[in-house]
Protein backbone atom coordinates (compact mmCIF):
# COMPACT_ATOMS: atom_id res chain seq x y z
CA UNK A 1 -12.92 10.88 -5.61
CA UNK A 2 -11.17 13.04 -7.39
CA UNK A 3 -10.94 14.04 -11.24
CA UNK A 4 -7.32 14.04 -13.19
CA UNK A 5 -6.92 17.67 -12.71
CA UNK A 6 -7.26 17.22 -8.68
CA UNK A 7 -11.15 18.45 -8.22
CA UNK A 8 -13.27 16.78 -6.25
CA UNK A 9 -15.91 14.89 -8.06
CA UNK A 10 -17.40 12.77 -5.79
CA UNK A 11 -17.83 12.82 -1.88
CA UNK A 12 -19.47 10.84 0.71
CA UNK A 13 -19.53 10.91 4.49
CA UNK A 14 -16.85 13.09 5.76
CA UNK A 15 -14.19 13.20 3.94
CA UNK A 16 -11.83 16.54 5.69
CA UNK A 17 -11.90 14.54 8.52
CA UNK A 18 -8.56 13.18 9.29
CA UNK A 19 -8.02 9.36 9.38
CA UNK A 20 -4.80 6.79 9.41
CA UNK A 21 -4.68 5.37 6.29
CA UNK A 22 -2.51 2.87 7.58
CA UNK A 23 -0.80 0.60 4.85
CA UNK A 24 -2.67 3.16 2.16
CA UNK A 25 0.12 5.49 2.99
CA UNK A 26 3.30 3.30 1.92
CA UNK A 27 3.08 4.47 -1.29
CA UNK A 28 3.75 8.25 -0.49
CA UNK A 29 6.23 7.00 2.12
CA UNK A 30 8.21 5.01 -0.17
CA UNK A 31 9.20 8.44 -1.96
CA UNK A 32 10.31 9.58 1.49
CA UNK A 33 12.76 6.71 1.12
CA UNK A 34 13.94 7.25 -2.41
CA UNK A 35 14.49 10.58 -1.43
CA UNK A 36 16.84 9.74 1.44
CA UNK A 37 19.38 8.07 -1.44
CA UNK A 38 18.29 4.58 -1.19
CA UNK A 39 18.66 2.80 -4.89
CA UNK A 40 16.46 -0.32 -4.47
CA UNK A 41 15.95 -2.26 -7.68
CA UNK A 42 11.93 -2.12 -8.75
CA UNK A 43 10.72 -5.30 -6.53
CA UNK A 44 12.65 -3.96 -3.82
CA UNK A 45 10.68 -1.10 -4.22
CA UNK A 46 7.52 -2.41 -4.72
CA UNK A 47 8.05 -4.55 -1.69
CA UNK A 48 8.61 -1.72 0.63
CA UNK A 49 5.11 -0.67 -0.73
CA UNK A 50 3.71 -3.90 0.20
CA UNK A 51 1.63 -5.37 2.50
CA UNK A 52 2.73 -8.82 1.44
CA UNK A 53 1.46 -12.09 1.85
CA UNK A 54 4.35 -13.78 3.31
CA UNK A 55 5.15 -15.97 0.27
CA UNK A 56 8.45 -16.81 -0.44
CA UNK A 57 8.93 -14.81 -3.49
CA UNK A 58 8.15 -11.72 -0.68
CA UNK A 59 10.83 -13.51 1.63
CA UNK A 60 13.44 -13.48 -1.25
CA UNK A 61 12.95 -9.36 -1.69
CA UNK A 62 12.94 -8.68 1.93
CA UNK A 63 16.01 -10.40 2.43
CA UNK A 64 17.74 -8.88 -1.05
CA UNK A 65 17.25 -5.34 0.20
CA UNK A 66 18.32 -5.91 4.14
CA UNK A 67 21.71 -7.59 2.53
CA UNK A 68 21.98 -4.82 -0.03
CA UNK A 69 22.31 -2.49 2.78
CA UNK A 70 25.14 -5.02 4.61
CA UNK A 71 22.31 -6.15 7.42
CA UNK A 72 19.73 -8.92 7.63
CA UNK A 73 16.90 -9.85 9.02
CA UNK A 74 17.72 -9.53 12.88
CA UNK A 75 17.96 -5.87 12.34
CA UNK A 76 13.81 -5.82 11.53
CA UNK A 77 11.90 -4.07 14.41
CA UNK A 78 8.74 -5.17 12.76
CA UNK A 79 6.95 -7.69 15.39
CA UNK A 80 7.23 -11.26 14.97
CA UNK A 81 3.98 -12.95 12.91
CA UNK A 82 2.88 -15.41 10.72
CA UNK A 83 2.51 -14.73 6.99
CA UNK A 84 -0.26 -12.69 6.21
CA UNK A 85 -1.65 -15.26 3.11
CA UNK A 86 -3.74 -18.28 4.70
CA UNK A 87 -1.87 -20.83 2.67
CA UNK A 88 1.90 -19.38 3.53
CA UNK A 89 1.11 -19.26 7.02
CA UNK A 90 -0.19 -23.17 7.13
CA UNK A 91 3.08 -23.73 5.13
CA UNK A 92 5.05 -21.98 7.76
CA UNK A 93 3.08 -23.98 10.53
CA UNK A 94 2.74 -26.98 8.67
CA UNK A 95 6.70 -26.96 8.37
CA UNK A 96 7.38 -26.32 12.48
CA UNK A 97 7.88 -22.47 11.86
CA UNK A 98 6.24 -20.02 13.83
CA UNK A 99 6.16 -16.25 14.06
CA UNK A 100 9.17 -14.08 12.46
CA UNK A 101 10.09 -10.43 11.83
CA UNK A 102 10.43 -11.07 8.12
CA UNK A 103 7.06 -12.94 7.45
CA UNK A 104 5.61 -9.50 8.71
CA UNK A 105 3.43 -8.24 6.18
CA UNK A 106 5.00 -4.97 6.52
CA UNK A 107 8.93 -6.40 6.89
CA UNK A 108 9.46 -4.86 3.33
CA UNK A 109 8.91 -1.29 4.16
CA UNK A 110 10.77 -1.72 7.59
CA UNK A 111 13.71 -3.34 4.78
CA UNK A 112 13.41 -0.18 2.97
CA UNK A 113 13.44 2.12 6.01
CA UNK A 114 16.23 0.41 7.03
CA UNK A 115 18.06 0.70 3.72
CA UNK A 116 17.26 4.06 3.43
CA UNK A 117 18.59 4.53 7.14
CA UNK A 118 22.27 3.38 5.53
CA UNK A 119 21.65 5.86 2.66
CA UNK A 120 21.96 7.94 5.19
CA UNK A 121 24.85 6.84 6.93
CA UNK A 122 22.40 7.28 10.15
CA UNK A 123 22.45 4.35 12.61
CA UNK A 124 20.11 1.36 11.61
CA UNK A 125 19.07 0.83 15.26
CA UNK A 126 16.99 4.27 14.85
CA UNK A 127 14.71 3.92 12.04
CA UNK A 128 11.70 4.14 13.65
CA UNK A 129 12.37 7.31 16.00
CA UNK A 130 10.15 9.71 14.21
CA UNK A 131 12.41 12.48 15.09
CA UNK A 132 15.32 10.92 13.21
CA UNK A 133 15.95 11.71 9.25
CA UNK A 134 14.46 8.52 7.45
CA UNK A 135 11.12 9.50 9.30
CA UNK A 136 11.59 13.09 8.89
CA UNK A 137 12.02 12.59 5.11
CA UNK A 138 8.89 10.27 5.23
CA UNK A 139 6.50 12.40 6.53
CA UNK A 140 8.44 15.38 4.53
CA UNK A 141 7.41 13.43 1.00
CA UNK A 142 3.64 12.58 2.71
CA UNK A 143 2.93 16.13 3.14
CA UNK A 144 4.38 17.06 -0.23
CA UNK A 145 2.50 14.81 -2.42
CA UNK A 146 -0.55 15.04 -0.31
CA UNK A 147 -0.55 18.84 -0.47
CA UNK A 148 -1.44 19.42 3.24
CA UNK A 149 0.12 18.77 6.40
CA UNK A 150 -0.25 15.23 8.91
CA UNK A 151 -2.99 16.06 11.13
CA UNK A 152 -1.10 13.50 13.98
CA UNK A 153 1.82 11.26 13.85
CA UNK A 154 0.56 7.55 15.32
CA UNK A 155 2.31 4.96 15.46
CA UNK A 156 1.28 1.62 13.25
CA UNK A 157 0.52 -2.13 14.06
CA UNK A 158 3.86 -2.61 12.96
CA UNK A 159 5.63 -0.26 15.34
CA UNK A 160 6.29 2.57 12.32
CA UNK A 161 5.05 5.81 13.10
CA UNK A 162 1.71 6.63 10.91
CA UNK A 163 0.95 9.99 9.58
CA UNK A 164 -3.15 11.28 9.80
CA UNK A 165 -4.19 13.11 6.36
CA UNK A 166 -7.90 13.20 4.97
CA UNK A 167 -9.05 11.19 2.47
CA UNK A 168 -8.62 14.10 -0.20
CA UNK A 169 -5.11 14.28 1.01
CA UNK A 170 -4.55 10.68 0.39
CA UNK A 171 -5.84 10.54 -3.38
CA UNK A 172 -4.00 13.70 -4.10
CA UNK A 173 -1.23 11.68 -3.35
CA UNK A 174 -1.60 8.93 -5.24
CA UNK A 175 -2.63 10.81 -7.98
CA UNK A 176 0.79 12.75 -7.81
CA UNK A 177 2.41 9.18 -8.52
CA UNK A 178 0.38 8.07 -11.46
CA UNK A 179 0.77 11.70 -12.88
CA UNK A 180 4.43 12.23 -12.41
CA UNK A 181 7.22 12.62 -15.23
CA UNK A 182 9.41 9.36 -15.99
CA UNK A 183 12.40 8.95 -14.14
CA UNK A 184 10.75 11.22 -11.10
CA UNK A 185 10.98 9.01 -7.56
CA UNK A 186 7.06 9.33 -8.04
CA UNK A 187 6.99 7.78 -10.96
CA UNK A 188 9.33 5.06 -10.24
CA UNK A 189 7.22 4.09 -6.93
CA UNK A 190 4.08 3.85 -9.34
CA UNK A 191 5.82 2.14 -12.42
CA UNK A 192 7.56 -0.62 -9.66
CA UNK A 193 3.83 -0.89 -8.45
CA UNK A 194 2.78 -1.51 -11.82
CA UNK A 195 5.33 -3.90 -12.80
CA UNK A 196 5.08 -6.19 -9.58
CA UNK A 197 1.43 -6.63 -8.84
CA UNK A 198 1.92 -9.72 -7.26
CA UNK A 199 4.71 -8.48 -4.79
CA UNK A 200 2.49 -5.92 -3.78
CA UNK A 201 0.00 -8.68 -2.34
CA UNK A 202 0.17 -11.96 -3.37
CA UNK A 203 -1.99 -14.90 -4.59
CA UNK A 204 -5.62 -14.05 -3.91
CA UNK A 205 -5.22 -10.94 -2.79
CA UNK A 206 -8.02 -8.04 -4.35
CA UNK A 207 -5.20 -5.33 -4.49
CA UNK A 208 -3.18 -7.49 -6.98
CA UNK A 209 -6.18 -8.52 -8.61
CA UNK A 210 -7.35 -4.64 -8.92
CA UNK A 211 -3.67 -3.49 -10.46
CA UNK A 212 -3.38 -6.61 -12.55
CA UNK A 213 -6.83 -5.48 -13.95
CA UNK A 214 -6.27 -2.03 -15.05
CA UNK A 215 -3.48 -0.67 -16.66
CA UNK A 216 -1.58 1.85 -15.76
CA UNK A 217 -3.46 1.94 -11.98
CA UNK A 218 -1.62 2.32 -8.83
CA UNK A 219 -3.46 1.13 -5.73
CA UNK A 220 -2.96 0.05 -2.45
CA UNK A 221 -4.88 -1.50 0.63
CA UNK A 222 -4.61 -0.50 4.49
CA UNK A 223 -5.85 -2.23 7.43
CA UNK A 224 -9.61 -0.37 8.94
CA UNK A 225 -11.30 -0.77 5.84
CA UNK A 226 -8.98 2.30 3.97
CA UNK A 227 -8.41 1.60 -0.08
CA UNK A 228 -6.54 4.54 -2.29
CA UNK A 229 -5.74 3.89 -6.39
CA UNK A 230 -5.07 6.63 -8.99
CA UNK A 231 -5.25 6.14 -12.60
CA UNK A 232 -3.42 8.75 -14.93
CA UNK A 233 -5.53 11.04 -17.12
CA UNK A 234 -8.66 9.77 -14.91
CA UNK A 235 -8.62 10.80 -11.47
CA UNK A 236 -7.76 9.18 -7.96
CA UNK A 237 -9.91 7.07 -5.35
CA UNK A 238 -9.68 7.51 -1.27
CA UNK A 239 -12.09 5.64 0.97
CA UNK A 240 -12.25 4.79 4.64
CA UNK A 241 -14.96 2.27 5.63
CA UNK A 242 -15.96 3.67 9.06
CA UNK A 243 -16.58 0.68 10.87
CA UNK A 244 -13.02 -0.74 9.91
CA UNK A 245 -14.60 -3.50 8.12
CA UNK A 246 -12.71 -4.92 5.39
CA UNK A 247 -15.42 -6.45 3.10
CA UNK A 248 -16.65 -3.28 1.81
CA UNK A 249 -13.55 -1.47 0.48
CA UNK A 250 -12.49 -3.33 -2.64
CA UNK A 251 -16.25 -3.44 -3.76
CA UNK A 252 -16.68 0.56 -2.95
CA UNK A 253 -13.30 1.03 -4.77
CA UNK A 254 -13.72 -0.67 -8.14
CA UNK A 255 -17.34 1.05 -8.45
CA UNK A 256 -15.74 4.58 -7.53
CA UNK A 257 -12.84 3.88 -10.27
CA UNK A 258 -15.54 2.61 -12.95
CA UNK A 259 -17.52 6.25 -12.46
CA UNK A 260 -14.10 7.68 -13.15
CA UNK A 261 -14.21 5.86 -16.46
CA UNK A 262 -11.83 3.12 -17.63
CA UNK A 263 -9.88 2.29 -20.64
CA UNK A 264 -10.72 -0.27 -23.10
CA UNK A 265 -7.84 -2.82 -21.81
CA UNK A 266 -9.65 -3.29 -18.72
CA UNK A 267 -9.96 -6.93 -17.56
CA UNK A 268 -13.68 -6.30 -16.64
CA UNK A 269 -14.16 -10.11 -15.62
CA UNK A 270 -12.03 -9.79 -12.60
CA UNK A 271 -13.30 -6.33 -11.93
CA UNK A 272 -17.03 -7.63 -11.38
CA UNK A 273 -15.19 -10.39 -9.43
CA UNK A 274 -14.14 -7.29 -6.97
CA UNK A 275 -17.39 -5.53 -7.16
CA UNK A 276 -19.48 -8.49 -6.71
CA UNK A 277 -18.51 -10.74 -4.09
CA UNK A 278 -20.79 -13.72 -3.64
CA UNK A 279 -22.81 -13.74 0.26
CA UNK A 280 -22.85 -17.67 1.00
CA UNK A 281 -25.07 -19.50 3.19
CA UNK A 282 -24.03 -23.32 3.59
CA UNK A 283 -21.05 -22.91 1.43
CA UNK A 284 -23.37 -21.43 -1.80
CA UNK A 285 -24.03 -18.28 -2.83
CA UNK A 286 -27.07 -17.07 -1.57
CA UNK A 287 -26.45 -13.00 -2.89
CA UNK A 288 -23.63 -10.39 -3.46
CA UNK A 289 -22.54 -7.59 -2.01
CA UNK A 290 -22.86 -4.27 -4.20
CA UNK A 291 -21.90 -0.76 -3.89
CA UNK A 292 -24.69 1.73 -2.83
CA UNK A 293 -23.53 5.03 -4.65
């Protein structure tokens, strides 16, 4: 956890140690793609920071920016799934569908790569080669905002490559958005965040829940148990739940972001919904989960 000036206030486990933030790092990438000379409009933006549900309000973005940039969605190298949101996917079943590159939660950011590929004039059949600009640029703005360089270059569940930082690395990064000047591609990544909580997740989803209940917040959720959000004039939040599980990260998050201290407009109802999940047992609750620290 860091304060607004970039110290560290807070640490637990081990934080220097390199991990894959995995979705956690879209948000730094998506600067990557601004630089390039893409000009997506701000839910195009926020959708290539998204892990979306799969709803079709996602669908509609997805396909905007891919036709933007003259292509559609046969040019996705994302792998074929099912929408990431339980009730979209038993729409998509329910309806005869099946798995598609575009219900991907991460087919926005492979739009945007894409896009950005165009921006480029570079061929769209390359975007994922890491060696190729749209990747260069990515990990180029990662190391930038993150102030250190990727420990390893992986490559993601969805095929893109993935770049290692630590968890201080991360939050610097994040903080850099929240912090930046208007009209700065850092700001615009965090204000289209802000504006478009629910294309950042979608209906149920804690990470829209989380920037729908703090103003002015930027977070995002990755895949392992990895959460990072950044509040200007307060400070910035990295976590990676070592045993991948998911459970624990939005409750760790919103406790870490409440010792940072939190403006008066908070919406504190849905914040205790995040920070205290009910435990069931035969469909009641029978406790609730709570951060430790």
């Amino acid at each position: 956890m860091l304060d607004a000036d970039g110290a560290v206030r807070l640490s637990l486990g081990a934080p220097d140690a390199p991990v894959l933030p995995r979705s956690s790092n879209k948000p730094l990438q998506a600067v990557g793609l601004l630089d390039c000379g893409w000009h997506p409009d701000d839910a195009q933006l926020a959708l290539a920071v998204a892990s979306h549900s799969g709803e079709p309000q996602h669908l509609v973005v997805v396909r905007s920016t891919l036709a933007a940039a003259g292509l559609d969605e046969t040019a996705l190298q994302c792998p074929p799934d099912l929408p990431l949101g339980q009730a979209a996917a038993e729409a998509v079943l329910a309806a005869g569908g099946g798995r598609q590159r575009v219900l991907m939660n991460c087919s926005g950011k492979h739009a945007g790569m894409l896009a950005a590929c165009v921006a480029l004039g570079q061929d769209p059949a390359t975007y994922l080669d890491p060696a190729w600009p749209v990747q260069r640029a990515l990990q180029a703005a990662v190391e930038r905002l993150a102030g250190e360089a990727v420990a390893h270059v992986a490559v993601d569940g969805c095929g893109a490559p993935q770049h290692a930082l630590t968890l201080p690395g991360l939050a610097r990064g994040a903080l850099a958005l929240v912090e930046a000047a208007p009209g700065t591609p850092e700001r615009r990544v965090a204000d289209a965040v802000r504006r478009h909580p629910d294309l950042l997740g979608g209906t149920g989803r804690e990470v829209t829940a989380l920037v729908r209940a703090v103003p002015g917040l930027v977070a995002k959720d990755g895949a392992e148990g990895v959460y990072v959000a950044a509040l200007p004039g307060r400070g910035a939040v990295a976590l990676k739940v070592e045993d991948g599980a998911w459970r624990a990260a939005p409750v760790a998050v919103v406790a870490a972001l409440r010792l940072l201290g939190l403006g008066p407009d908070v919406d504190d109802a849905a914040l205790d919904r995040l920070a205290r999940p009910p435990v069931l047992g035969g469909g009641e609750p029978v406790g609730e989960l709570r951060a430790a620290f």
